[in-house]
N, C-alpha and C. Protein backbone atom coordinates (compact mmCIF):
# COMPACT_ATOMS: atom_id res chain seq x y z
N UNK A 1 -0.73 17.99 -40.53
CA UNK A 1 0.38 18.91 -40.57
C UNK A 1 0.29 19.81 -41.78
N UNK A 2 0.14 18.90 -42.89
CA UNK A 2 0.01 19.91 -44.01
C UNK A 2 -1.09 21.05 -43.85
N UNK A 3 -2.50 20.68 -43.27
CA UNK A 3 -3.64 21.31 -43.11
C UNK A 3 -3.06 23.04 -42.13
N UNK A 4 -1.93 22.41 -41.02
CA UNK A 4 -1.72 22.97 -40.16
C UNK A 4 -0.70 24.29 -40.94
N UNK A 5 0.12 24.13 -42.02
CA UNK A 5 0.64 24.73 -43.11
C UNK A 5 0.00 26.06 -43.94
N UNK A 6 -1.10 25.12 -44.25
CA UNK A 6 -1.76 25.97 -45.20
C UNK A 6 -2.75 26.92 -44.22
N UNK A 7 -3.23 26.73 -43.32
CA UNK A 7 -3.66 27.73 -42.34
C UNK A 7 -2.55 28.96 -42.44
N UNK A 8 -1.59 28.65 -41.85
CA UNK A 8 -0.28 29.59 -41.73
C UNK A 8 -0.38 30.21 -42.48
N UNK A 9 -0.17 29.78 -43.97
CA UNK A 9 -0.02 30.69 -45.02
C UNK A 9 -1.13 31.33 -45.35
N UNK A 10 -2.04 31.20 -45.11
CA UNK A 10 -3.24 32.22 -45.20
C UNK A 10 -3.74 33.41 -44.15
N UNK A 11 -3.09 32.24 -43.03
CA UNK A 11 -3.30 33.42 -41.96
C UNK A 11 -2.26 34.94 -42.64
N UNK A 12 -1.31 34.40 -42.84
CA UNK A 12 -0.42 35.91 -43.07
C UNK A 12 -0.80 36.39 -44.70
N UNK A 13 -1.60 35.46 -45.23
CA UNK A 13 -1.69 36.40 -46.38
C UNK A 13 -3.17 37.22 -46.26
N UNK A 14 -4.23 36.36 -45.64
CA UNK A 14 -5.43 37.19 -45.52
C UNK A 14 -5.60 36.89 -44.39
N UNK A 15 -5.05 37.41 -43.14
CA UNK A 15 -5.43 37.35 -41.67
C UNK A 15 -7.01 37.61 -41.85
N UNK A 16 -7.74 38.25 -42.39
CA UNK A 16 -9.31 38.21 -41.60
C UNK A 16 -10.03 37.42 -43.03
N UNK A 17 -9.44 36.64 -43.58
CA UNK A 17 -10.22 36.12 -44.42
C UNK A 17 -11.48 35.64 -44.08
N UNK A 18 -11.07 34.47 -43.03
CA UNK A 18 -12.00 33.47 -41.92
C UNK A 18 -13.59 34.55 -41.92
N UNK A 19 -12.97 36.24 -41.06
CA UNK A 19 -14.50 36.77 -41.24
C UNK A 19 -14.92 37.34 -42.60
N UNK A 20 -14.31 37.06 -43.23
CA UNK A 20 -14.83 38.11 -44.58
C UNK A 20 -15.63 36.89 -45.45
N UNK A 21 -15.11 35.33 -45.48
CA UNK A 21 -15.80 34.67 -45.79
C UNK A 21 -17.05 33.49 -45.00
N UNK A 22 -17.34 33.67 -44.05
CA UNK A 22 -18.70 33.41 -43.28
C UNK A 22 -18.95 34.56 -42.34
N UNK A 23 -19.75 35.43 -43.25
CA UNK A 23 -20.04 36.49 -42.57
C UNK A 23 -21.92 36.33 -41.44
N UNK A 24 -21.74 37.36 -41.33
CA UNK A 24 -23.68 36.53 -40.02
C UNK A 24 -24.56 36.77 -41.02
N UNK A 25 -24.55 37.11 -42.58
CA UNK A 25 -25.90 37.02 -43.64
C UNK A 25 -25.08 35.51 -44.30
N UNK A 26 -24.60 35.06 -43.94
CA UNK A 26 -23.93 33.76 -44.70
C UNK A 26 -25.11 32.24 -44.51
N UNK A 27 -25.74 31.91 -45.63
CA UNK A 27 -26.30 30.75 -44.74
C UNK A 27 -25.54 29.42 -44.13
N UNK A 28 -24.79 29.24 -44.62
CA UNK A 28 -23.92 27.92 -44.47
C UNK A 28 -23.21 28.50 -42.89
N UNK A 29 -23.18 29.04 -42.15
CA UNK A 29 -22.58 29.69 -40.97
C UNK A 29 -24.03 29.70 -40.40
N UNK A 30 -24.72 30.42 -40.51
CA UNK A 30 -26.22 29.62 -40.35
C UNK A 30 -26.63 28.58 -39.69
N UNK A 31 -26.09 27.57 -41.00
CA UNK A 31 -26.94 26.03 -40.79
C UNK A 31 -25.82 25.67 -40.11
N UNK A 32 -24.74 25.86 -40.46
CA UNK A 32 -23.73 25.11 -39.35
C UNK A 32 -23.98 24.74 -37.72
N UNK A 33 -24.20 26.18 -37.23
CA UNK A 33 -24.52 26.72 -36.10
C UNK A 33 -25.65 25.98 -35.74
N UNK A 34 -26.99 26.07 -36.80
CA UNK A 34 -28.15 25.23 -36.30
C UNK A 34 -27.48 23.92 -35.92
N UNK A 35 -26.51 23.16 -36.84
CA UNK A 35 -26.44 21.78 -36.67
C UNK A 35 -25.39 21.50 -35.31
N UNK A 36 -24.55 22.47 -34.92
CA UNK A 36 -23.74 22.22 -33.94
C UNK A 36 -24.74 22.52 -32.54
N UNK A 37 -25.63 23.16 -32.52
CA UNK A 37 -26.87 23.20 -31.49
C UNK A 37 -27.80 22.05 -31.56
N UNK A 38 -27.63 20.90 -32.82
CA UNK A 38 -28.49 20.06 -32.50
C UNK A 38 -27.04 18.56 -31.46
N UNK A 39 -26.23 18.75 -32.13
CA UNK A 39 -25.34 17.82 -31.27
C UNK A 39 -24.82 18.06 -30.05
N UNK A 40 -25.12 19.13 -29.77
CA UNK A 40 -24.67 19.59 -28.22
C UNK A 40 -25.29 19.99 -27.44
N UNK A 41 -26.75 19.39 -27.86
CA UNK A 41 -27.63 19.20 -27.03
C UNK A 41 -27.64 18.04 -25.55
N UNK A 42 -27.21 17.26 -26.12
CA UNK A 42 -27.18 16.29 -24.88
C UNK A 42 -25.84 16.20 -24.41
N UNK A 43 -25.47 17.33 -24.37
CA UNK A 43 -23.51 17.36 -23.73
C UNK A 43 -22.60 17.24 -24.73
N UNK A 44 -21.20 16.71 -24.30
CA UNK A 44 -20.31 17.07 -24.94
C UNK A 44 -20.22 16.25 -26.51
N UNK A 45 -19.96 16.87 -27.49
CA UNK A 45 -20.61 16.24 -29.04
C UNK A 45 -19.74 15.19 -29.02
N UNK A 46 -19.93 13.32 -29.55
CA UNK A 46 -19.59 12.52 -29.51
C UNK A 46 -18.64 12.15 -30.79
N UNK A 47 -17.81 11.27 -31.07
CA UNK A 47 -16.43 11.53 -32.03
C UNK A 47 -17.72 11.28 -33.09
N UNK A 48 -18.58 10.24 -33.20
CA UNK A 48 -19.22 9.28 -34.71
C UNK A 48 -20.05 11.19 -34.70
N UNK A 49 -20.31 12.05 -34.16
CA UNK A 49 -21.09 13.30 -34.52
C UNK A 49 -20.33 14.25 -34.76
N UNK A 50 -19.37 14.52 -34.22
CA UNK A 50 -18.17 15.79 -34.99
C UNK A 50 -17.88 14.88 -36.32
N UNK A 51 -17.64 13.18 -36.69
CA UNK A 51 -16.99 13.54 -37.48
C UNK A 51 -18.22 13.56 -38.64
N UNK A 52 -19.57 12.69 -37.90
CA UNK A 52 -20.86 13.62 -39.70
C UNK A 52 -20.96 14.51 -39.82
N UNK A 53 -20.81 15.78 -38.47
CA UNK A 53 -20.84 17.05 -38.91
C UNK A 53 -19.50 17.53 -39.98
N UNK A 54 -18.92 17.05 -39.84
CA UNK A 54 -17.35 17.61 -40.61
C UNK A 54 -18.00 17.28 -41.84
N UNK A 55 -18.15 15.86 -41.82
CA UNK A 55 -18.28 15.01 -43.41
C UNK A 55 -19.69 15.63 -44.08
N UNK A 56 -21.02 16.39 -43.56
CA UNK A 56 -21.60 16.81 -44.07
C UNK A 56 -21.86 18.14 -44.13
N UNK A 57 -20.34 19.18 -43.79
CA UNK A 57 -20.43 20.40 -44.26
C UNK A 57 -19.78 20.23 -45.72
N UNK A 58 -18.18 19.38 -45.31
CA UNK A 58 -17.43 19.79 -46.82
C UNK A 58 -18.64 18.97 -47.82
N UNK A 59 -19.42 18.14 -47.53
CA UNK A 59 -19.94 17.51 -49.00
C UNK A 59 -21.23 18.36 -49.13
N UNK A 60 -22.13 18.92 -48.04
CA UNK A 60 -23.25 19.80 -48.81
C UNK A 60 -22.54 20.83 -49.23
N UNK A 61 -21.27 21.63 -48.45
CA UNK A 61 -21.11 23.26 -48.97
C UNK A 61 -20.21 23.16 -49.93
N UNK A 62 -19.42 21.89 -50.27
CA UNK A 62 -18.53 21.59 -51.24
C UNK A 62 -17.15 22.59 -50.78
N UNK A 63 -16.52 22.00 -49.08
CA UNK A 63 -15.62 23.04 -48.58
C UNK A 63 -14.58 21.75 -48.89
N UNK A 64 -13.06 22.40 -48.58
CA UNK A 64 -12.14 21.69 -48.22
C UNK A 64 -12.25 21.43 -46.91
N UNK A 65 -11.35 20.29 -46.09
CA UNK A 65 -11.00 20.21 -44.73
C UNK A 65 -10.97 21.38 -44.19
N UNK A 66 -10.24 22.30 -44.44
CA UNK A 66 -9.60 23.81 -43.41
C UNK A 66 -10.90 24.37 -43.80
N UNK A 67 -10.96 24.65 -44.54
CA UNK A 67 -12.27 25.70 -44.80
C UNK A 67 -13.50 25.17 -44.25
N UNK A 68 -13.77 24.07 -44.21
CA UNK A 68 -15.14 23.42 -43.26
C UNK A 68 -14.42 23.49 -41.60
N UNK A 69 -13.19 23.48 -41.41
CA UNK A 69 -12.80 23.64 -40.04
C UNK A 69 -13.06 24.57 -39.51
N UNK A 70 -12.83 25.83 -40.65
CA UNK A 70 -13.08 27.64 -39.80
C UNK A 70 -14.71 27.35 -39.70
N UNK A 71 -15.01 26.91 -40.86
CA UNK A 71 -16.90 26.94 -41.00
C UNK A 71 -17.68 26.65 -39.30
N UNK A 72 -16.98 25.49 -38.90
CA UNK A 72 -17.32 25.36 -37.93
C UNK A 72 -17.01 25.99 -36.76
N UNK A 73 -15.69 26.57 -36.47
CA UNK A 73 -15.02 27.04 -35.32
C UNK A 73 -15.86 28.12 -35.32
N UNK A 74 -16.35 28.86 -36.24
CA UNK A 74 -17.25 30.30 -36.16
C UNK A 74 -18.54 29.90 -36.03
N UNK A 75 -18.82 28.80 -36.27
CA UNK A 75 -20.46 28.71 -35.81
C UNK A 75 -20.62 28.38 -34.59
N UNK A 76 -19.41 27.74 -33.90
CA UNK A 76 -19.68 26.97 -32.78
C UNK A 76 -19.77 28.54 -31.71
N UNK A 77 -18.54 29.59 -32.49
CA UNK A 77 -18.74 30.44 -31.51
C UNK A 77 -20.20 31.44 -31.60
N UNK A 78 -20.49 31.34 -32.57
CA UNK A 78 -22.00 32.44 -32.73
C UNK A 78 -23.14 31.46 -32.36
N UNK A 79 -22.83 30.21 -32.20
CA UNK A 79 -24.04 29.29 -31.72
C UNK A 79 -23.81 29.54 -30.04
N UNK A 80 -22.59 29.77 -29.47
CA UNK A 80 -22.40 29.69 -28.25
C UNK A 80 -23.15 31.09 -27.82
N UNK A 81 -22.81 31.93 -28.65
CA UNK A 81 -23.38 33.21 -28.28
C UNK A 81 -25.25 33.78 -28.50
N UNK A 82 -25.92 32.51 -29.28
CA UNK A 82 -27.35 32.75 -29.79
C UNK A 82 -27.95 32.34 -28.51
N UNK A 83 -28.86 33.44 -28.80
CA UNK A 83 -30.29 33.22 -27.24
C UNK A 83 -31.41 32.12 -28.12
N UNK A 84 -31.08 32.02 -28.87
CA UNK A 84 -32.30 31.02 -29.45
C UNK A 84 -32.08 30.50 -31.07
N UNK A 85 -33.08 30.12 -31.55
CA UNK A 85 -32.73 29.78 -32.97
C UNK A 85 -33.58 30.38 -34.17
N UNK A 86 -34.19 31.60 -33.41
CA UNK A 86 -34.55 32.64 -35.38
C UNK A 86 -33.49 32.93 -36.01
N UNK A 87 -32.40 33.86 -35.00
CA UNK A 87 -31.40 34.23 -35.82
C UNK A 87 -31.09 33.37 -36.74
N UNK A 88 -30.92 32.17 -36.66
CA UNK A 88 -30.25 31.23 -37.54
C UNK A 88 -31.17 30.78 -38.69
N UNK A 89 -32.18 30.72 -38.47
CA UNK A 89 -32.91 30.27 -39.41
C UNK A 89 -33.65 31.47 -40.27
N UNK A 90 -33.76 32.63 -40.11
CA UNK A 90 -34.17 33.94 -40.44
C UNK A 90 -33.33 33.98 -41.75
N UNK A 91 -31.80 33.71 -41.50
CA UNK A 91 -30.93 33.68 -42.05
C UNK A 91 -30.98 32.77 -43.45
N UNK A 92 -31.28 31.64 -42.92
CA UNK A 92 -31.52 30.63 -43.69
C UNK A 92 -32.94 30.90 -44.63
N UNK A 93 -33.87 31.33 -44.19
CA UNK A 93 -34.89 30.94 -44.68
C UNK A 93 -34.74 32.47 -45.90
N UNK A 94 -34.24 33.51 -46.14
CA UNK A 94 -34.00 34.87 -46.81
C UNK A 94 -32.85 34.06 -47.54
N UNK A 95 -32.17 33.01 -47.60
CA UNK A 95 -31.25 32.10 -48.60
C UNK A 95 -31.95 31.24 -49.51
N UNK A 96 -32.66 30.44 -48.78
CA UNK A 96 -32.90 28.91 -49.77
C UNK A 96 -34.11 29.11 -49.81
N UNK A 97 -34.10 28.23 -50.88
CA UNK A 97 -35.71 28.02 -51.38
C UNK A 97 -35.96 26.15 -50.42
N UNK A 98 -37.37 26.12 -50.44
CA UNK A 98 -37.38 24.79 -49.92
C UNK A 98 -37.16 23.79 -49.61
N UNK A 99 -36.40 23.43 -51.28
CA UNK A 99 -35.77 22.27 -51.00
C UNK A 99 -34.71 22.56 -50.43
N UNK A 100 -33.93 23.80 -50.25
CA UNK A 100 -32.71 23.97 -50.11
C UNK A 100 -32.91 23.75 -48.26
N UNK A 101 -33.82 24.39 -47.75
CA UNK A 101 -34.58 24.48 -46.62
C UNK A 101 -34.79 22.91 -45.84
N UNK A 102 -35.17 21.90 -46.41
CA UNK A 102 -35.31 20.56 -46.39
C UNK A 102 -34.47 19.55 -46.44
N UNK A 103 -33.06 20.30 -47.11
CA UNK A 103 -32.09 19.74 -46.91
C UNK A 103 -31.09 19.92 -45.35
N UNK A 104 -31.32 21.02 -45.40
CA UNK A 104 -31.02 21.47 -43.39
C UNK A 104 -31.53 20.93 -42.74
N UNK A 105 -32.96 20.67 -42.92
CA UNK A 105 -33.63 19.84 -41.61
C UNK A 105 -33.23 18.25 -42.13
N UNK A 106 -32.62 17.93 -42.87
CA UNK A 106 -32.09 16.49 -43.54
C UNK A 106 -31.12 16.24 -42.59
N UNK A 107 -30.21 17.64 -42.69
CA UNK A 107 -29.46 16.81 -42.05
C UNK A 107 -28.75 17.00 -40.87
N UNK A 108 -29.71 18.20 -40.11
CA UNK A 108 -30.06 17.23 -38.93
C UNK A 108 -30.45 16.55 -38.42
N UNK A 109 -31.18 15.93 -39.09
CA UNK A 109 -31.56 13.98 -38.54
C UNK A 109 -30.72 13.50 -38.61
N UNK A 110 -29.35 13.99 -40.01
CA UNK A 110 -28.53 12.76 -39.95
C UNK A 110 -27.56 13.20 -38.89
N UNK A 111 -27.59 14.01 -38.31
CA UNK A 111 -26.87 14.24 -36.60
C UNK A 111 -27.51 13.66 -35.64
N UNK A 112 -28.80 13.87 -36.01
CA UNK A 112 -29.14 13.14 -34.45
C UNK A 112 -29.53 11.49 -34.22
N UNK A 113 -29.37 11.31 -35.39
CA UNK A 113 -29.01 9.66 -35.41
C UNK A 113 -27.61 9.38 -35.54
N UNK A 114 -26.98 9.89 -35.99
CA UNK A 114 -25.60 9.77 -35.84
C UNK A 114 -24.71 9.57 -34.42
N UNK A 115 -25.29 9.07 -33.46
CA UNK A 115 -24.91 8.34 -32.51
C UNK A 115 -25.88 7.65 -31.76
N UNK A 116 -27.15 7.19 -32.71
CA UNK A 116 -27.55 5.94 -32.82
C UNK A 116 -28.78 5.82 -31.63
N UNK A 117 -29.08 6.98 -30.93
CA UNK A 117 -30.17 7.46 -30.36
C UNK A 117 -30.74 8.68 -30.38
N UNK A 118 -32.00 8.90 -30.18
CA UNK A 118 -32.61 10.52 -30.41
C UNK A 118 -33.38 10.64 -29.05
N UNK A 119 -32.92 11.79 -28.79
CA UNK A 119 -33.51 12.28 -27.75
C UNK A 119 -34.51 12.80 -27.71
N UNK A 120 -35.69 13.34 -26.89
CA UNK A 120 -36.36 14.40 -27.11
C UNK A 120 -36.31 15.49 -27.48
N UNK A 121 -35.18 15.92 -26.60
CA UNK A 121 -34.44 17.41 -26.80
C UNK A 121 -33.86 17.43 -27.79
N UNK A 122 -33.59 16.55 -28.62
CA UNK A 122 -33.26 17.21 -30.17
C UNK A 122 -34.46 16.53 -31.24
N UNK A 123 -35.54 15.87 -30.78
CA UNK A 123 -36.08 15.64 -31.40
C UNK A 123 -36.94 17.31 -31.59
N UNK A 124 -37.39 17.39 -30.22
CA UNK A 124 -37.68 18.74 -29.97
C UNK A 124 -37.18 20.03 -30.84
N UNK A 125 -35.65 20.09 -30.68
CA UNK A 125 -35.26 20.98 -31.61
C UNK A 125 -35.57 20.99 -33.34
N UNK A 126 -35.49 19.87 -34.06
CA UNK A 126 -35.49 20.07 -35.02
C UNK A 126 -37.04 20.32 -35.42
N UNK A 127 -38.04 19.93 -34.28
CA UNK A 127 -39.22 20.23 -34.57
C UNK A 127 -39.84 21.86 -34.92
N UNK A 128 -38.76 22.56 -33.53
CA UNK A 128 -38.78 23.76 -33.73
C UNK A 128 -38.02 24.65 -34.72
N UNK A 129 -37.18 23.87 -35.09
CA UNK A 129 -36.47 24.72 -36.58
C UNK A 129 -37.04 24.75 -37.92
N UNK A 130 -37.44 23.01 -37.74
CA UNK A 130 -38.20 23.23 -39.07
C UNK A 130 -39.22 24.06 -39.44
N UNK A 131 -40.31 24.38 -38.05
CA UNK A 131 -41.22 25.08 -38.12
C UNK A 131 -40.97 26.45 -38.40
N UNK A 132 -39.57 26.79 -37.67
CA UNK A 132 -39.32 28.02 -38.39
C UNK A 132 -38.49 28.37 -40.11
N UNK A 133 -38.17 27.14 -39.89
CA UNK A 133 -37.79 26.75 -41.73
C UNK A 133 -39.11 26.81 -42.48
N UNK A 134 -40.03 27.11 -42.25
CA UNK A 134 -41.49 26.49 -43.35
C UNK A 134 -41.42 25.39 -43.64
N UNK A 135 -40.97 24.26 -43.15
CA UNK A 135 -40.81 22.72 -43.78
C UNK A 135 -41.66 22.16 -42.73
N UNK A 136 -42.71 21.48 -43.92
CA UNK A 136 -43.82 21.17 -43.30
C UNK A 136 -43.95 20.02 -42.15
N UNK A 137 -44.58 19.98 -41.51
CA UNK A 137 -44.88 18.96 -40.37
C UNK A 137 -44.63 17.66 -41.35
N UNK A 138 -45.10 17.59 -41.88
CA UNK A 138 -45.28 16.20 -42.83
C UNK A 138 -43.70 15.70 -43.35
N UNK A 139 -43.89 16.92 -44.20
CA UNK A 139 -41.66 16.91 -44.87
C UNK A 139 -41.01 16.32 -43.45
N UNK A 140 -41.26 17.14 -42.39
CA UNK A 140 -40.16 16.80 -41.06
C UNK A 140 -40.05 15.82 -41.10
N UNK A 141 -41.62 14.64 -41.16
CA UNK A 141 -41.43 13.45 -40.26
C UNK A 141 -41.06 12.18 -41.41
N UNK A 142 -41.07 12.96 -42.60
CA UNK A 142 -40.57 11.90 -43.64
C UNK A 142 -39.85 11.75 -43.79
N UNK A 143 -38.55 13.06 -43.59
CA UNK A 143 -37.33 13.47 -43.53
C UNK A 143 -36.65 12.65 -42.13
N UNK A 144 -37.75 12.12 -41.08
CA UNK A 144 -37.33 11.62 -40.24
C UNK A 144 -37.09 10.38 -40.14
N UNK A 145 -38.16 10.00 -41.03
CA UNK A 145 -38.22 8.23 -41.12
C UNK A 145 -37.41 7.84 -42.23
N UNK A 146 -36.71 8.63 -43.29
CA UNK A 146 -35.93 8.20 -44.32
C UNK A 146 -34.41 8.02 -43.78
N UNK A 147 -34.02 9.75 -42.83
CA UNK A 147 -32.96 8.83 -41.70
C UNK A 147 -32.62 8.18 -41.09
N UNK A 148 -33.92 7.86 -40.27
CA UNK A 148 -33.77 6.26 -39.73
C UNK A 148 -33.94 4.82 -40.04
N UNK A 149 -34.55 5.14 -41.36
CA UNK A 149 -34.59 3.61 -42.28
C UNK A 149 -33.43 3.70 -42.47
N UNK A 150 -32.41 4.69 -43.10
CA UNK A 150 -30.96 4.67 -43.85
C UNK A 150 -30.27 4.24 -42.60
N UNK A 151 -30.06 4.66 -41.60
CA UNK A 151 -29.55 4.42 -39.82
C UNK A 151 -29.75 2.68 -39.53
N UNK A 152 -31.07 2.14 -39.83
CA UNK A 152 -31.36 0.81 -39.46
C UNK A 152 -30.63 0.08 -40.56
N UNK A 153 -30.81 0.46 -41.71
CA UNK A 153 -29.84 -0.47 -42.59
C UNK A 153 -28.79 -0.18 -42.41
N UNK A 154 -27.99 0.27 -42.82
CA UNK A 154 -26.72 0.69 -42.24
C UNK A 154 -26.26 -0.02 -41.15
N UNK A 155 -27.11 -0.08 -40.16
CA UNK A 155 -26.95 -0.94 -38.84
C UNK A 155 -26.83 -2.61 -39.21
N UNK A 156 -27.54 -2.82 -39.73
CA UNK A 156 -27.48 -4.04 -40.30
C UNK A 156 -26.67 -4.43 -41.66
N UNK A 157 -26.17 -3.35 -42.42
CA UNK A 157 -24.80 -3.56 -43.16
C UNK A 157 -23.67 -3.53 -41.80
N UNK A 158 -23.36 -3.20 -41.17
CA UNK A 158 -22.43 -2.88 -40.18
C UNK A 158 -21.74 -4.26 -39.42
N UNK A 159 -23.83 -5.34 -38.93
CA UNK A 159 -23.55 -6.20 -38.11
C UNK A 159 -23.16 -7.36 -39.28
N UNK A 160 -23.95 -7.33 -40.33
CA UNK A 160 -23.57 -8.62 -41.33
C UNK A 160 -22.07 -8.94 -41.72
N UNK A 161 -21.25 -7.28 -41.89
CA UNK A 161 -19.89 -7.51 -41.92
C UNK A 161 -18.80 -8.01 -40.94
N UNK A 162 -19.80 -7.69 -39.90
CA UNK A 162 -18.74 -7.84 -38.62
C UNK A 162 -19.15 -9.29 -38.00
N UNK A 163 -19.80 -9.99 -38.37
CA UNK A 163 -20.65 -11.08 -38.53
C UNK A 163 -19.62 -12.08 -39.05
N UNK A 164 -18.85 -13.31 -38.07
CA UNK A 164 -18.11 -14.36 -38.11
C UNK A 164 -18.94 -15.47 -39.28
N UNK A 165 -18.26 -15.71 -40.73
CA UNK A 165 -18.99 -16.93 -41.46
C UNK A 165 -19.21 -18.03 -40.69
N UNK A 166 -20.56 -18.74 -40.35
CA UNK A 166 -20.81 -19.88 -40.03
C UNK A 166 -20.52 -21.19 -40.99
């Protein structure tokens, strides 16, 4: 409710703020977009994946709630509207430097493990982003296996807790 507040009051104080601050040279509108095309790949995005996508815009872009909310509502619509994925990464790649670059393809792994299977089709995708990221074949697949070691433990912090003392 409060969230629902402070919208209000911005809407009437800077009605076009929303476009003036993720504009289409923006990278974070960008990567958003890349990352909402990697979860809605296999249909409709699942609650444990909207909510890492939420939890890993405000902590990489350092947004509030509302402000990672518009972040997304505008990517979802310029992702709905992209014929493919240069635009997005064209974008990206005239922003960051490598590591910054490596951290995008980070974390979309941590989307597409984030409901605890990977598909082709997004394995696929991030193959093709990274390649258009310059992040090397090698970076990808290390970047791949460090998500899913963190995913398998995790899994096994998860069951040990939920795990009745004998």
């Amino acid at each position: 409710m409060l969230d629902g507040l402070r919208q209000f009051i911005a809407d009437i104080v800077a009605p076009q703020a929303e476009d003036r601050a993720f504009g289409d040279s923006d990278y974070r509108l960008a990567a958003t977009a890349l990352l909402i095309h990697v979860i809605s790949l296999d249909g409709e995005p699942t609650e444990a994946e909207r909510r890492k996508l939420h939890g890993l815009i405000e902590s990489h872009f350092s947004l509030d709630r509302g402000t990672a909310d518009r972040l997304i509502a505008s990517a979802t619509r310029v992702e709905g509207e992209a014929v493919d994925l240069y635009h997005f990464t064209s974008v990206i790649m005239r922003s960051l430097n490598e590591e910054g670059r490596k951290r995008i393809v980070e974390m979309m792994w941590e989307l597409v493990y984030a409901d605890g299977q990977v598909t082709e089709f997004e394995d696929n995708v991030v193959w093709r982003a990274s390649d258009l990221l310059g992040v090397s074949q090698r970076d990808r697949i290390d970047l791949k296996h460090l998500i899913a070691s963190r995913r398998s433990g995790q899994v096994k912090d998860d069951v040990a807790t939920t795990r009745a003392p004998q």
